[in-house]
Protein backbone atom coordinates (compact mmCIF):
# COMPACT_ATOMS: atom_id res chain seq x y z
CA UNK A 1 -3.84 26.59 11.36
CA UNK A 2 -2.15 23.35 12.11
CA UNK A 3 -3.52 20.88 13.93
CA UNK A 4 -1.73 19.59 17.50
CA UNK A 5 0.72 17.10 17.77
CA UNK A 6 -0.60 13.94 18.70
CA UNK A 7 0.35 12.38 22.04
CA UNK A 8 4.08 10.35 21.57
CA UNK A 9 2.81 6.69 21.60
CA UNK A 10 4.84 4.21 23.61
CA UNK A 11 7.42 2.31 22.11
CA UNK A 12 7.56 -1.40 20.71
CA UNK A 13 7.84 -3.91 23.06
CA UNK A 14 11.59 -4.42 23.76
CA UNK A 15 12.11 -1.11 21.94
CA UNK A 16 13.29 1.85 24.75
CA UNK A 17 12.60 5.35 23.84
CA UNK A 18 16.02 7.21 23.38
CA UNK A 19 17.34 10.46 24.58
CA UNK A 20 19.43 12.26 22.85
CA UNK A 21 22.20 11.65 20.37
CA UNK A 22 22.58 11.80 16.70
CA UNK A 23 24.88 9.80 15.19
CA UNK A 24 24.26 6.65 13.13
CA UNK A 25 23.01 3.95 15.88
CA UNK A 26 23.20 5.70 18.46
CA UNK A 27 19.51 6.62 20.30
CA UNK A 28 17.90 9.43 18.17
CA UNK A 29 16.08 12.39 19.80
CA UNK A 30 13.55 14.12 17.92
CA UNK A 31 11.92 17.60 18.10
CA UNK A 32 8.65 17.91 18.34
CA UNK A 33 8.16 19.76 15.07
CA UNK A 34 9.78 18.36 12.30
CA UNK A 35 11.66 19.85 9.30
CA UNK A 36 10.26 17.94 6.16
CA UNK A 37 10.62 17.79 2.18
CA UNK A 38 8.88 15.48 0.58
CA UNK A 39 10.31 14.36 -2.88
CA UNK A 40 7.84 13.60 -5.40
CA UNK A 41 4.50 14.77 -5.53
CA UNK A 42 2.63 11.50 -6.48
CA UNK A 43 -1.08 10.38 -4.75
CA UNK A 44 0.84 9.53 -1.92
CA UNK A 45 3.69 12.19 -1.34
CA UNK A 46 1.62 14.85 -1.43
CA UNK A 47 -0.91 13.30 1.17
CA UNK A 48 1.40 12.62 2.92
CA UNK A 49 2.71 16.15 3.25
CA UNK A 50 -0.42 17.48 3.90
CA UNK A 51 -0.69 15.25 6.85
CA UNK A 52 2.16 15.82 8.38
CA UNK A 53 1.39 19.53 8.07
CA UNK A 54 -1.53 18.84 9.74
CA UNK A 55 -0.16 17.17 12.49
CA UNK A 56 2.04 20.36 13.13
CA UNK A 57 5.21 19.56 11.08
CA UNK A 58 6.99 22.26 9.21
CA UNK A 59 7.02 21.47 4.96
CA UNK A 60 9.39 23.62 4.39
CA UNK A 61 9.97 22.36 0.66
CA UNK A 62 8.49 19.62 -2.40
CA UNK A 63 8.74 18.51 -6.04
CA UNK A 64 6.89 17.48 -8.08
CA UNK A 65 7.73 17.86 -11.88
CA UNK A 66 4.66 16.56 -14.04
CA UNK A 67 1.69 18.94 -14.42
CA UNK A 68 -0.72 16.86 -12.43
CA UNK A 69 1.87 16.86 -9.31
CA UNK A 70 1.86 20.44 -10.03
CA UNK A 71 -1.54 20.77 -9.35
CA UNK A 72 -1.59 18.39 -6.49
CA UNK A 73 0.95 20.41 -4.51
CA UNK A 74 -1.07 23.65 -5.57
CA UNK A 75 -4.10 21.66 -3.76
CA UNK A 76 -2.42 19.97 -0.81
CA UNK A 77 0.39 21.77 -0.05
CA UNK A 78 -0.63 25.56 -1.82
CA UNK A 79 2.24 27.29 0.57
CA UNK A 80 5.21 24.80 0.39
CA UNK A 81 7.58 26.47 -1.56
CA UNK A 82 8.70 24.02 -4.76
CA UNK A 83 12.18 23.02 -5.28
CA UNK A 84 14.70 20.67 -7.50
CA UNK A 85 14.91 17.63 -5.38
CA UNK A 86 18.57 18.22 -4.45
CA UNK A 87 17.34 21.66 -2.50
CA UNK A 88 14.52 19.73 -1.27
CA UNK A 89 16.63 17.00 0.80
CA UNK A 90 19.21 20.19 1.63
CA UNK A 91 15.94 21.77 3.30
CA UNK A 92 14.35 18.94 4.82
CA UNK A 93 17.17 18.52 7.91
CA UNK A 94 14.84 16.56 9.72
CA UNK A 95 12.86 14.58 7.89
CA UNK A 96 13.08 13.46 4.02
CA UNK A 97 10.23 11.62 2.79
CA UNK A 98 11.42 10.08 -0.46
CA UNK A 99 7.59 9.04 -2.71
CA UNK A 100 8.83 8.28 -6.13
CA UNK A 101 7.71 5.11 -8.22
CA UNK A 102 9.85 1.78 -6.79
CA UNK A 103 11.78 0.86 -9.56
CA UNK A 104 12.70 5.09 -9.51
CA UNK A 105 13.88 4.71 -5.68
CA UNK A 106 17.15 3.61 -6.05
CA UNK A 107 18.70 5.78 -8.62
CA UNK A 108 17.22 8.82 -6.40
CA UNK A 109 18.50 8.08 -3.16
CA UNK A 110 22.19 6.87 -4.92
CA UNK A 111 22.09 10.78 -6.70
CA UNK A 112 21.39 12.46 -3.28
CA UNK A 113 23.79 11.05 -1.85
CA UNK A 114 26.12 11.76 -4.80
CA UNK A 115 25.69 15.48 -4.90
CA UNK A 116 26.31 16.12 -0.98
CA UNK A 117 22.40 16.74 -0.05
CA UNK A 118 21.74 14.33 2.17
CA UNK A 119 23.25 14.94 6.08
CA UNK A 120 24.26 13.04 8.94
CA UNK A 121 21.55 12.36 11.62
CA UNK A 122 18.56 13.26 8.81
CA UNK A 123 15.55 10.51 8.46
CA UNK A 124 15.39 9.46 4.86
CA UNK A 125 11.97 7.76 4.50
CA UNK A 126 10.47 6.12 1.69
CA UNK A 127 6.83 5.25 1.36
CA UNK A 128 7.55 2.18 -1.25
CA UNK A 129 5.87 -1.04 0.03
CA UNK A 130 8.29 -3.03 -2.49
CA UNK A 131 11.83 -1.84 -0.99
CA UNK A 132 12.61 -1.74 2.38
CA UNK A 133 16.28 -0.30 4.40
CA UNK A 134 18.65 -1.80 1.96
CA UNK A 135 17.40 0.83 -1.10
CA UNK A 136 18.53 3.36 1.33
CA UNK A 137 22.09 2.67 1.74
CA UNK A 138 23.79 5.46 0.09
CA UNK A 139 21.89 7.31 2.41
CA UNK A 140 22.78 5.38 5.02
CA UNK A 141 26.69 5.66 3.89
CA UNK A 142 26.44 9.67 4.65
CA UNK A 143 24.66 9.36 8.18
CA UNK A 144 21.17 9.83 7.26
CA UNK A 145 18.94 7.56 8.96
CA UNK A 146 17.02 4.87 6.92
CA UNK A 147 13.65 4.43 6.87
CA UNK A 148 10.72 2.39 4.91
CA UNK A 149 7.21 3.95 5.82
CA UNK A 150 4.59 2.56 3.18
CA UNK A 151 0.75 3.20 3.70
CA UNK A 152 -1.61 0.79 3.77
CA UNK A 153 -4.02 2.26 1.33
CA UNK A 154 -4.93 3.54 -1.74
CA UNK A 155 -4.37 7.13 -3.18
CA UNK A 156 -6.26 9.19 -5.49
CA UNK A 157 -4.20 12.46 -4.36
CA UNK A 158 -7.35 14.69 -3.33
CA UNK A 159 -8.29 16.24 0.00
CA UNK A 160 -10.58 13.14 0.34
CA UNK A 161 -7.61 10.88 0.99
CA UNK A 162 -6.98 12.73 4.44
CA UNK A 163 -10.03 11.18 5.55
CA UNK A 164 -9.20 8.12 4.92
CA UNK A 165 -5.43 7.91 6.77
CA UNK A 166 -7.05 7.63 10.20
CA UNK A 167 -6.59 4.11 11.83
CA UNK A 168 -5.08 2.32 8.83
CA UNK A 169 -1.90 0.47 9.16
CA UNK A 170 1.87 1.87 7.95
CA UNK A 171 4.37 -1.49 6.96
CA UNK A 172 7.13 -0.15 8.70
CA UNK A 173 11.05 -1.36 8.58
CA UNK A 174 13.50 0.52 10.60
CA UNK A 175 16.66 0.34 12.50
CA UNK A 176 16.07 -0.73 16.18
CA UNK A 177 16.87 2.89 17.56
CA UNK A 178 14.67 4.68 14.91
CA UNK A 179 11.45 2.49 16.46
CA UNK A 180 10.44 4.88 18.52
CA UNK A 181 10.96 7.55 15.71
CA UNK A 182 8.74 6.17 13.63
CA UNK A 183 5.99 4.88 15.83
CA UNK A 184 5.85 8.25 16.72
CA UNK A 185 5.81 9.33 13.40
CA UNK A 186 2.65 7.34 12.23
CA UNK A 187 0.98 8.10 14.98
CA UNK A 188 1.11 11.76 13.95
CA UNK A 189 -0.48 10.35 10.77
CA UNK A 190 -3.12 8.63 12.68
CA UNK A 191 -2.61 5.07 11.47
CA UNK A 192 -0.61 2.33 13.49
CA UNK A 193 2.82 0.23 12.74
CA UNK A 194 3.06 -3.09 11.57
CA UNK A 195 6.64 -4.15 11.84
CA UNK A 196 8.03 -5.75 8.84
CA UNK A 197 11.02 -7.21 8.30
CA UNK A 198 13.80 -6.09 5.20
CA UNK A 199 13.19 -10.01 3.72
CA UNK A 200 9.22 -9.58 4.00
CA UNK A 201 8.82 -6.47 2.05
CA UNK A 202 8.09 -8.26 -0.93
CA UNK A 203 5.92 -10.64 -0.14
CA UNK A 204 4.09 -8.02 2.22
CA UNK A 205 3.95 -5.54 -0.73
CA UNK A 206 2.46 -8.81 -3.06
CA UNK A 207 -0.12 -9.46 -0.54
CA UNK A 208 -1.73 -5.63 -0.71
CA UNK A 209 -1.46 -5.64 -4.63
CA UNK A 210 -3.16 -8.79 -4.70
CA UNK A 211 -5.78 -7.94 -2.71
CA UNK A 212 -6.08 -4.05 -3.42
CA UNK A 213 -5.37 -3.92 -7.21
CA UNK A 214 -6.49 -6.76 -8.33
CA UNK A 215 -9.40 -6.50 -7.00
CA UNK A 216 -10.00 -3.58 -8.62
CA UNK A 217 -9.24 -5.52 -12.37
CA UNK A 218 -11.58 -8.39 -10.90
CA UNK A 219 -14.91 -5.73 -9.86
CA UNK A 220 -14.33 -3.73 -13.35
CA UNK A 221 -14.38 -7.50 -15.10
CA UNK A 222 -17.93 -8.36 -13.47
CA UNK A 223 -18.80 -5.04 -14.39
CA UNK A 224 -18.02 -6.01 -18.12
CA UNK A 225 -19.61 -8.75 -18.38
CA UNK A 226 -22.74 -7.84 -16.29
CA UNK A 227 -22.60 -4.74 -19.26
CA UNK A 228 -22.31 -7.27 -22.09
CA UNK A 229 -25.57 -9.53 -20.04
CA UNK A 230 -27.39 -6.26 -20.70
CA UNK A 231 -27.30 -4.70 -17.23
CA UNK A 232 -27.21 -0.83 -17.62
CA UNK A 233 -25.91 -0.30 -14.02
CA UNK A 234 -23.39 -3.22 -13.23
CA UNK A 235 -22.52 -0.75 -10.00
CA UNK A 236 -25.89 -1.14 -8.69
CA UNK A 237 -26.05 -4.86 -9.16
CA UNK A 238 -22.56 -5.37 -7.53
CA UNK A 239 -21.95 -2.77 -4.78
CA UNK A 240 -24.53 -4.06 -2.31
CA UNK A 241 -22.99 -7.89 -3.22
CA UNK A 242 -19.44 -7.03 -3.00
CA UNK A 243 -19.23 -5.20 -0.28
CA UNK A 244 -20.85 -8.12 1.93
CA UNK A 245 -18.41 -10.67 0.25
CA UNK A 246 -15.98 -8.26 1.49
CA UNK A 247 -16.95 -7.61 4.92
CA UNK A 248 -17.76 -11.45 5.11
CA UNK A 249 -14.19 -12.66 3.93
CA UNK A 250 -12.66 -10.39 6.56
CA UNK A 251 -14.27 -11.66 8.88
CA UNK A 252 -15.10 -15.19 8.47
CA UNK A 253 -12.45 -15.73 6.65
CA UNK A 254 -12.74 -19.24 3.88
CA UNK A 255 -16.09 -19.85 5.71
CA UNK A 256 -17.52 -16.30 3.90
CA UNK A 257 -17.49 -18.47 0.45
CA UNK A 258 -20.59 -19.35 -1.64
CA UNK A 259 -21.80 -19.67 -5.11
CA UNK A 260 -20.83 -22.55 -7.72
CA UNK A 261 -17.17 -23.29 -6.90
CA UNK A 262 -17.61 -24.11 -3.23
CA UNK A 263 -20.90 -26.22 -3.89
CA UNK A 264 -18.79 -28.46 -6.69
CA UNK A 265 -21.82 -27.22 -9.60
CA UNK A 266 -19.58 -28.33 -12.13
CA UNK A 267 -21.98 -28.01 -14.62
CA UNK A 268 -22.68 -23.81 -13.70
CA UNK A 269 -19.13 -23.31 -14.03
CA UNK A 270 -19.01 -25.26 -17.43
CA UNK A 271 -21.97 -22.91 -18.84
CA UNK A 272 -19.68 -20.11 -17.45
CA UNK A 273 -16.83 -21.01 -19.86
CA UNK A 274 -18.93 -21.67 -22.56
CA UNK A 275 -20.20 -18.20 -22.82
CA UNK A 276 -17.26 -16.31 -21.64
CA UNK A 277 -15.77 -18.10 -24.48
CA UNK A 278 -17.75 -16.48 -27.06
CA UNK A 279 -18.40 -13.32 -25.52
CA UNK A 280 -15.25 -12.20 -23.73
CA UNK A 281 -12.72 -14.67 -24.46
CA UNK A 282 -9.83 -12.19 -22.72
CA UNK A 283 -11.75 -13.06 -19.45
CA UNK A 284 -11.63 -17.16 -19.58
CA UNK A 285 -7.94 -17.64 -18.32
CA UNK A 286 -8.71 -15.27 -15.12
CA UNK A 287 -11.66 -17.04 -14.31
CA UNK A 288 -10.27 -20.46 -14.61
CA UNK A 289 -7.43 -19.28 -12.13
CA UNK A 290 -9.27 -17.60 -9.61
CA UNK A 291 -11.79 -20.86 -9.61
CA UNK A 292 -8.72 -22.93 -9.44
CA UNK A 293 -7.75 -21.59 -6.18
CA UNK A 294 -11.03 -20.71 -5.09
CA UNK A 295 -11.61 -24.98 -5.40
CA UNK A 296 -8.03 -25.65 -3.40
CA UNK A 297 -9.58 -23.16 -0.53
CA UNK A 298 -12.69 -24.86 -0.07
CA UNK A 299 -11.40 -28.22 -0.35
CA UNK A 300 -8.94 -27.28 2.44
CA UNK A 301 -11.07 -25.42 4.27
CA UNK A 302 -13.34 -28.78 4.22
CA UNK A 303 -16.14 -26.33 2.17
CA UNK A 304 -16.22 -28.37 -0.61
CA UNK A 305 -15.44 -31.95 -0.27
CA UNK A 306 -12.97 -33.88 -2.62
CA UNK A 307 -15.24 -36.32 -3.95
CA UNK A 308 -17.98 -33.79 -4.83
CA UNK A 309 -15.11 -31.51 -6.62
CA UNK A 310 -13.88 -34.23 -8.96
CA UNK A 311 -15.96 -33.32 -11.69
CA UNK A 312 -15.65 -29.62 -11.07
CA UNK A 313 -11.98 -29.97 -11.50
CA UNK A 314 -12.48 -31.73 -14.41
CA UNK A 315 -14.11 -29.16 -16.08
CA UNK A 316 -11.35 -26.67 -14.56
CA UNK A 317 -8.21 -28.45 -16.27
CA UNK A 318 -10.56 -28.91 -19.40
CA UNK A 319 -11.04 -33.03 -18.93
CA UNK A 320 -14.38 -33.79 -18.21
CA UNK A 321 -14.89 -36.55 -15.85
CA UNK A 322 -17.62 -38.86 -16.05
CA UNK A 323 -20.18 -38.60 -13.78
């Protein structure tokens, strides 16, 4: 059975909650169960679908072509019936949530539009963190109403992810009079806006890859090379270490750094080189970087002071400085 809707949340500040009308910017009423398709049956679409069933919308149709989208929508979403992804924006009069790959987003929307099966007054919403309204304006051109709804999180496309969607944060860009609409929207996923505006979406969408992806290059790198030291269980070593780092950058901030870099031990970080050299020479120019800006963060966070990082930066840029 589906779960209850979730109480409306307030809207914005500044933002008043409309009543009635349907046309493009003019204030948007919504019922209270929503007619959905979701389009593309990635991680995140069909999560996404799944929640929103939860929360008491009607699915009514999905696609998904690849076998392993197949098998997510068999898993997530076992009664939705699956369509071509024309029928599945001609279904979805409320709601269209559009989760195809970014650079795939534009040629999608622009074919909708194309073949007639997109309406007037019908929320197009893509969960891209990369694009935000603009992407959407064929859409927009019909009547549809444009909206970028991107997730805060990572997505392995199980069950498990539902967990997971509770309290985090949605990057959300929308038209003034679709606020309310979508504040009410992710609360019905359980997570919470953050408002961000069409010229921010890239560097808002650079700031979780950096810190969500990358991190996961950077953990399976120290797992490598605790592997090549002769460690059996590199996850054993690192999980209880990482995860303080973590918890202590988030919330100390530059203060949560220690080791060689923010104590200017020029000559650890040397010895570092040296053997990452010979062992794992693919892992050198990473290490320099990150300990490149790891040295301009403590400096300016008056961690590591400049006279006591001279030599460390020498052996950073590769000219060693006296001592």
């Amino acid at each position: 059975m589906s779960a209850p809707l979730r109480p409306r949340p307030a809207a914005p500040p500044g933002v008043a909650v409309p009543s009635g009308g349907a046309s493009n910017g003019a204030p948007f009423a919504f019922p209270r169960a929503l007619t959905v398709g979701v389009l593309g049956a990635g991680r995140v679409g069909a999560v996404l679908g799944a929640a929103l069933a939860a929360a008491g919308h009607r699915v009514v149709a999905a696609t998904g072509r690849s076998g392993a989208a197949q098998a997510r929508l068999a898993l997530l979403l076992p009664e939705t019936p699956k369509r071509s992804a024309a029928a599945v924006a001609r279904a979805a009069t409320d709601l269209l949530v559009v989760a195809v790959p970014d650079d795939a987003l534009a040629g999608v929307v622009a074919g909708l539009a194309e073949a007639g099966a997109l309406r007037p007054g019908q929320v197009v919403a893509h969960t891209s963190g990369a694009h935000g309204l603009a992407v959407l304006a064929p859409a927009a051109a019909v009547g549809a109403r444009p909206l970028a709804l991107h997730p805060a999180m990572t997505f392995t496309g199980t069950p498990d992810d539902l967990s997971r969607l509770a309290g985090i944060s949605y990057g959300v860009t929308a038209p003034l009079e679709l606020r309310p609409f979508a504040a009410r929207l992710v609360a019905d996923l359980g997570g919470v806006p953050e408002w961000v505006a069409e010229d921010d979406r890239p560097l808002y969408h650079a700031a979780l890859a950096h810190g969500a992806n990358h991190l996961v290059t950077l953990v399976n790198e120290a797992a490598d090379r605790l592997r090549d030291a002769g460690v059996d269980r590199p996850e054993k070593v690192l999980a209880p270490l990482l995860r303080a780092a973590l918890e202590n950058a988030l919330r100390l901030g530059d203060d949560a750094l220690t080791g060689p870099v923010s104590r200017g031990d020029a000559g650890t970080v040397r010895r570092h080189l040296e053997r990452l050299a010979a062992t794992a020479p693919e892992s050198v120019a990473p290490y320099l970087a990150l300990a490149r800006r790891t040295a301009d963060r403590a400096i300016a966070a008056g961690r590591l002071r400049p006279a006591d990082a001279e030599s460390l930066l020498g052996v950073l840029s590769g000219i060693e400085v006296a001592a």
